[in-house]
N, C-alpha and C. Protein backbone atom coordinates (compact mmCIF):
# COMPACT_ATOMS: atom_id res chain seq x y z
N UNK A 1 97.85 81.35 112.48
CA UNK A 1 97.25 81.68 113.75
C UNK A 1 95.89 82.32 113.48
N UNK A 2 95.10 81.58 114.02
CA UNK A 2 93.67 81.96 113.66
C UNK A 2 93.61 83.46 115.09
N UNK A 3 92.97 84.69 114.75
CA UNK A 3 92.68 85.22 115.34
C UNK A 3 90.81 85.62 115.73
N UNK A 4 90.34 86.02 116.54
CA UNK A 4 89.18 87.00 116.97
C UNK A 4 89.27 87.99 117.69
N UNK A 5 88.47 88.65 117.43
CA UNK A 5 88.56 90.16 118.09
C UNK A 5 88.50 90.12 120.09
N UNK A 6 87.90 88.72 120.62
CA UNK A 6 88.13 88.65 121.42
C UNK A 6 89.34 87.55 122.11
N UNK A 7 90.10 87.13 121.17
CA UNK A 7 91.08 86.30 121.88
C UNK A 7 92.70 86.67 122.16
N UNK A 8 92.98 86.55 123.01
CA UNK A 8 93.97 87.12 123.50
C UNK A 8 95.26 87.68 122.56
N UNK A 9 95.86 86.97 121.70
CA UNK A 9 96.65 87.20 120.73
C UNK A 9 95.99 88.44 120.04
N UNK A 10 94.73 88.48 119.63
CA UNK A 10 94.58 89.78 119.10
C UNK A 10 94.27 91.21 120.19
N UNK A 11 94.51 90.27 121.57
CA UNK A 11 94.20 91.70 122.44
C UNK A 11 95.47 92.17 122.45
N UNK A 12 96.56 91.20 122.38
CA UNK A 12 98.27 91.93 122.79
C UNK A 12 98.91 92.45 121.15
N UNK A 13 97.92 91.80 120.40
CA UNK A 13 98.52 92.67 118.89
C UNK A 13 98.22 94.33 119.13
N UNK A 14 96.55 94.41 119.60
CA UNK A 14 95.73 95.45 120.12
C UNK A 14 96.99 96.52 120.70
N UNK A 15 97.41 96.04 122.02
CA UNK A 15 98.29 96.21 122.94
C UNK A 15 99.54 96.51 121.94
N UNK A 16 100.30 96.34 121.10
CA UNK A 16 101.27 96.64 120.87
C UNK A 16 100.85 97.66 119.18
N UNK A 17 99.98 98.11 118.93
CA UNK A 17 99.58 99.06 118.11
C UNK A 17 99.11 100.42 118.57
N UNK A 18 99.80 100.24 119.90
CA UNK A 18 98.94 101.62 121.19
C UNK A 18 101.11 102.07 120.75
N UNK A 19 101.20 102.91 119.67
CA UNK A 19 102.51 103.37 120.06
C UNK A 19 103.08 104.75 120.78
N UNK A 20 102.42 105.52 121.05
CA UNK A 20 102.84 106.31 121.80
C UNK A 20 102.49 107.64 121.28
N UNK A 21 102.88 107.49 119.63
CA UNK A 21 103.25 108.29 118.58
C UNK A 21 101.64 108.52 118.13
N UNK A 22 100.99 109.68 118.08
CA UNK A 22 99.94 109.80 117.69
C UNK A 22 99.19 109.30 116.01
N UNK A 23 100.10 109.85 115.19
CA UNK A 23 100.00 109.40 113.81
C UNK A 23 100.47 107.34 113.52
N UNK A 24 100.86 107.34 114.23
CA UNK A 24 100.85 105.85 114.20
C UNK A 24 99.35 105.34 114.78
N UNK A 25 99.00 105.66 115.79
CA UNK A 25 98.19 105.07 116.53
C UNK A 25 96.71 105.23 115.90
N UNK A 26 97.10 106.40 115.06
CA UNK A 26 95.93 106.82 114.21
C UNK A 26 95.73 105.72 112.92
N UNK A 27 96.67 105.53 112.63
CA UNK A 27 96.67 104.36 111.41
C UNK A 27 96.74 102.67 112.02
N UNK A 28 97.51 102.41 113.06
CA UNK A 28 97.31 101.33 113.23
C UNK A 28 96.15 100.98 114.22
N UNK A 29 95.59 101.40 114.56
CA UNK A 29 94.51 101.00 116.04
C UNK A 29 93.10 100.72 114.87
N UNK A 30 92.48 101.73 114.07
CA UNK A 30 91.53 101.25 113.45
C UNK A 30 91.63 100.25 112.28
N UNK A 31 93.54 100.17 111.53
CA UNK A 31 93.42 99.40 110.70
C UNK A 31 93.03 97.82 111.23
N UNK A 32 93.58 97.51 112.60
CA UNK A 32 93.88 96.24 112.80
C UNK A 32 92.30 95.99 113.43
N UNK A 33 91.60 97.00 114.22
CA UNK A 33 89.72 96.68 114.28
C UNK A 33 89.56 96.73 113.07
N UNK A 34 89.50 97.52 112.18
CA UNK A 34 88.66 97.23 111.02
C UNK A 34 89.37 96.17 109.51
N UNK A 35 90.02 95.82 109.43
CA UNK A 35 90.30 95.28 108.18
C UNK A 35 91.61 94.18 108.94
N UNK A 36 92.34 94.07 110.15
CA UNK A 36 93.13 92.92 110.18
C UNK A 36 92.33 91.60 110.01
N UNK A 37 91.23 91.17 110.85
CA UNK A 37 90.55 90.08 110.80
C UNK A 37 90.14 89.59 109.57
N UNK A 38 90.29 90.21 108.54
CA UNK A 38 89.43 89.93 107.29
C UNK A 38 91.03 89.49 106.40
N UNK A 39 92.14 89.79 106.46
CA UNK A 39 93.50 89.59 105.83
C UNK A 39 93.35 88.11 105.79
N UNK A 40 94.34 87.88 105.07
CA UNK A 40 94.89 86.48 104.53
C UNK A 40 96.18 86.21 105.69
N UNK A 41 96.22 85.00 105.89
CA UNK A 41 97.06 84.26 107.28
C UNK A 41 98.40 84.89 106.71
N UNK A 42 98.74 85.33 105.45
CA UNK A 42 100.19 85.89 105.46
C UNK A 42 100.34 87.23 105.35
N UNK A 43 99.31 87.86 105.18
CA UNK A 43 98.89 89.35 105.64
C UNK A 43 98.87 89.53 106.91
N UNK A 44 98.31 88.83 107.29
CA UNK A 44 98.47 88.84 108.98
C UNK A 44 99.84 88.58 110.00
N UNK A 45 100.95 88.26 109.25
CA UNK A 45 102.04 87.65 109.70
C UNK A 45 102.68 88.68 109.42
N UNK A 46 102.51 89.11 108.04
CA UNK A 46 103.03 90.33 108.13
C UNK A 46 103.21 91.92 108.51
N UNK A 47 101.61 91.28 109.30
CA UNK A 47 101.10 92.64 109.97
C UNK A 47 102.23 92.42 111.38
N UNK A 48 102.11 91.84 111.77
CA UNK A 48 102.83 90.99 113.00
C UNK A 48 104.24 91.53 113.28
N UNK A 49 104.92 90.99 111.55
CA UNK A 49 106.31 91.66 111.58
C UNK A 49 106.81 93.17 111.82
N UNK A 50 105.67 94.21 110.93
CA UNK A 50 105.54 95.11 110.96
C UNK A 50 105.65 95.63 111.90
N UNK A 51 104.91 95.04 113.03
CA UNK A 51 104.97 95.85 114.60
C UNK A 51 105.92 95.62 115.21
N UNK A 52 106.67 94.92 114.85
CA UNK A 52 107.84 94.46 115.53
C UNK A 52 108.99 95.91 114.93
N UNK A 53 108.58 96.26 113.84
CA UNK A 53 109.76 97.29 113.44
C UNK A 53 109.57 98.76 114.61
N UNK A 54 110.75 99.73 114.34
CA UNK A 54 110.39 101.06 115.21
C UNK A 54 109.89 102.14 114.63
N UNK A 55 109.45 102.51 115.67
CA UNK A 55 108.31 104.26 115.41
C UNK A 55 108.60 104.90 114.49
N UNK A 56 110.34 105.21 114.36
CA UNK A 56 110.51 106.24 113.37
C UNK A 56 111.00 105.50 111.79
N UNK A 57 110.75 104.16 111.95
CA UNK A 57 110.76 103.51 110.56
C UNK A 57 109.12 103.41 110.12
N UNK A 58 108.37 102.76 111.27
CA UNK A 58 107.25 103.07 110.52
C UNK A 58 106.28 104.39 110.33
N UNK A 59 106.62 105.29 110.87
CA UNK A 59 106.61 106.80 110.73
C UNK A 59 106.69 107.18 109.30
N UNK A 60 108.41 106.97 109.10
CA UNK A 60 108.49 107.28 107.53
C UNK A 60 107.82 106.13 106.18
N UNK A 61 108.03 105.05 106.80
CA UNK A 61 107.01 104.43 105.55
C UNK A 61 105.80 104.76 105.25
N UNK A 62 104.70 104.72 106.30
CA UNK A 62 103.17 105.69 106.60
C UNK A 62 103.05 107.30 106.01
N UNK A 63 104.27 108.09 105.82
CA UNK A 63 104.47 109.05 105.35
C UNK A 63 104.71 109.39 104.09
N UNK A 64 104.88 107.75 103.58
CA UNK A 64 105.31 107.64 102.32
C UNK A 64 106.66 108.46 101.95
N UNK A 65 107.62 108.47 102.78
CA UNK A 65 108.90 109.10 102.84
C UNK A 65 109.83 108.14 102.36
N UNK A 66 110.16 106.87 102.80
CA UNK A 66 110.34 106.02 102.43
C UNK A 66 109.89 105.23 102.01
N UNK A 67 110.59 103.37 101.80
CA UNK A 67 109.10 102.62 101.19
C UNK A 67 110.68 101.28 102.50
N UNK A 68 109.88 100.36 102.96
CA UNK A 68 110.87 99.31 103.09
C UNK A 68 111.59 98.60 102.59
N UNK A 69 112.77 98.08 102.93
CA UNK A 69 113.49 97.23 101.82
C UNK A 69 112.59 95.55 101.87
N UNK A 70 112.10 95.40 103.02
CA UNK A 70 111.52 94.01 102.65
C UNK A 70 110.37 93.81 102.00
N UNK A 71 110.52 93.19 101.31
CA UNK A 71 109.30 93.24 100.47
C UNK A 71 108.02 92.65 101.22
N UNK A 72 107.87 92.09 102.25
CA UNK A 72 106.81 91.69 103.17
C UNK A 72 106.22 92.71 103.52
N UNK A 73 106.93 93.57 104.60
CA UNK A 73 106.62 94.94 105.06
C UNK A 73 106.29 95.74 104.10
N UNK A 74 106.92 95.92 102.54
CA UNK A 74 106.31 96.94 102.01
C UNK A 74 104.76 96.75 101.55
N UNK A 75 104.76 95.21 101.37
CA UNK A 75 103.50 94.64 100.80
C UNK A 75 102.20 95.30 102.06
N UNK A 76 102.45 94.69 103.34
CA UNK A 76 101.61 95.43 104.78
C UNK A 76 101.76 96.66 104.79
N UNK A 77 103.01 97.90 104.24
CA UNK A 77 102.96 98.80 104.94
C UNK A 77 101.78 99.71 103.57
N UNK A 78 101.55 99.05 102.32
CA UNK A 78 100.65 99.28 100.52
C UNK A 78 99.40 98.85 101.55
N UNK A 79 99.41 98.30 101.85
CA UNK A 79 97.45 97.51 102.38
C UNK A 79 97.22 98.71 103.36
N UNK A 80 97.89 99.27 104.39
CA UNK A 80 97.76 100.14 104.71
C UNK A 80 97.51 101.44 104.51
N UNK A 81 98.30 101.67 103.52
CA UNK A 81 98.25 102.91 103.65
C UNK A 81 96.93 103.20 102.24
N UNK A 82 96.57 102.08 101.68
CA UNK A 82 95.81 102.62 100.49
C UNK A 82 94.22 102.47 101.60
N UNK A 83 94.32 101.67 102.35
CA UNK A 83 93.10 101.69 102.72
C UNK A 83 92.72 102.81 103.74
N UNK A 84 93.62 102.93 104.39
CA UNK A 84 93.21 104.94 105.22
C UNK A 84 93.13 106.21 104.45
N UNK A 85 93.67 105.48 102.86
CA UNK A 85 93.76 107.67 102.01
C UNK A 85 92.31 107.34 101.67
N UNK A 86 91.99 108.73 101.80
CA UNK A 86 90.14 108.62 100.94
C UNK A 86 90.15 108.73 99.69
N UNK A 87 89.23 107.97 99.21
CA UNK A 87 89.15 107.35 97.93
C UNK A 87 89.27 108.50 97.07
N UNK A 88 89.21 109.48 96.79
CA UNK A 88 88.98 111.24 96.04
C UNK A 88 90.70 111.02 96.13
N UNK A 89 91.61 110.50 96.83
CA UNK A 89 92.82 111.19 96.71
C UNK A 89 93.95 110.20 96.31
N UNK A 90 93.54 108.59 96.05
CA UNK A 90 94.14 107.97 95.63
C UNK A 90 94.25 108.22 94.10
N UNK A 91 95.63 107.47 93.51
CA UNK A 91 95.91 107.75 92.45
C UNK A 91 95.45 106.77 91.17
């Protein structure tokens, strides 16, 4: 699924990265403006799946509390989270 920042599929991805939960919304709202469009078509699918999971699963993965058992999601939930820590604090 080819996306753009103005076509509808990426307005209701938009739409379903609004979670309620502040620390989510903090990580997913600028990841998916700034770096979804640029992913690979199975990065993107897996971004997809991801949202489909709940608040307090992706809460603790983002927290690095847990990690997921699928290896899809953990692969989306690594792209994530390395690209929001600032560079001084990665390992």
């Amino acid at each position: 699924m080819s996306e753009t920042a103005e076509s509808l599929s990426f307005k209701r991805l938009k739409w379903h990265c609004r979670r309620g939960m502040l620390e989510l919304d903090l990580l997913l709202e600028p990841f998916l403006d700034e770096v979804f469009l640029t992913l690979d078509e199975e990065d993107k699918a897996r971004f997809y799946k991801l949202i489909e999971s709940e608040d307090q699963d992706l809460f603790l993965w983002f927290m690095q509390t847990e990690v997921p058992q699928d290896p899809d999601l953990a692969r989306i939930v690594d792209i994530i989270v390395t690209r929001v820590q600032p560079a001084n604090s990665r390992a």
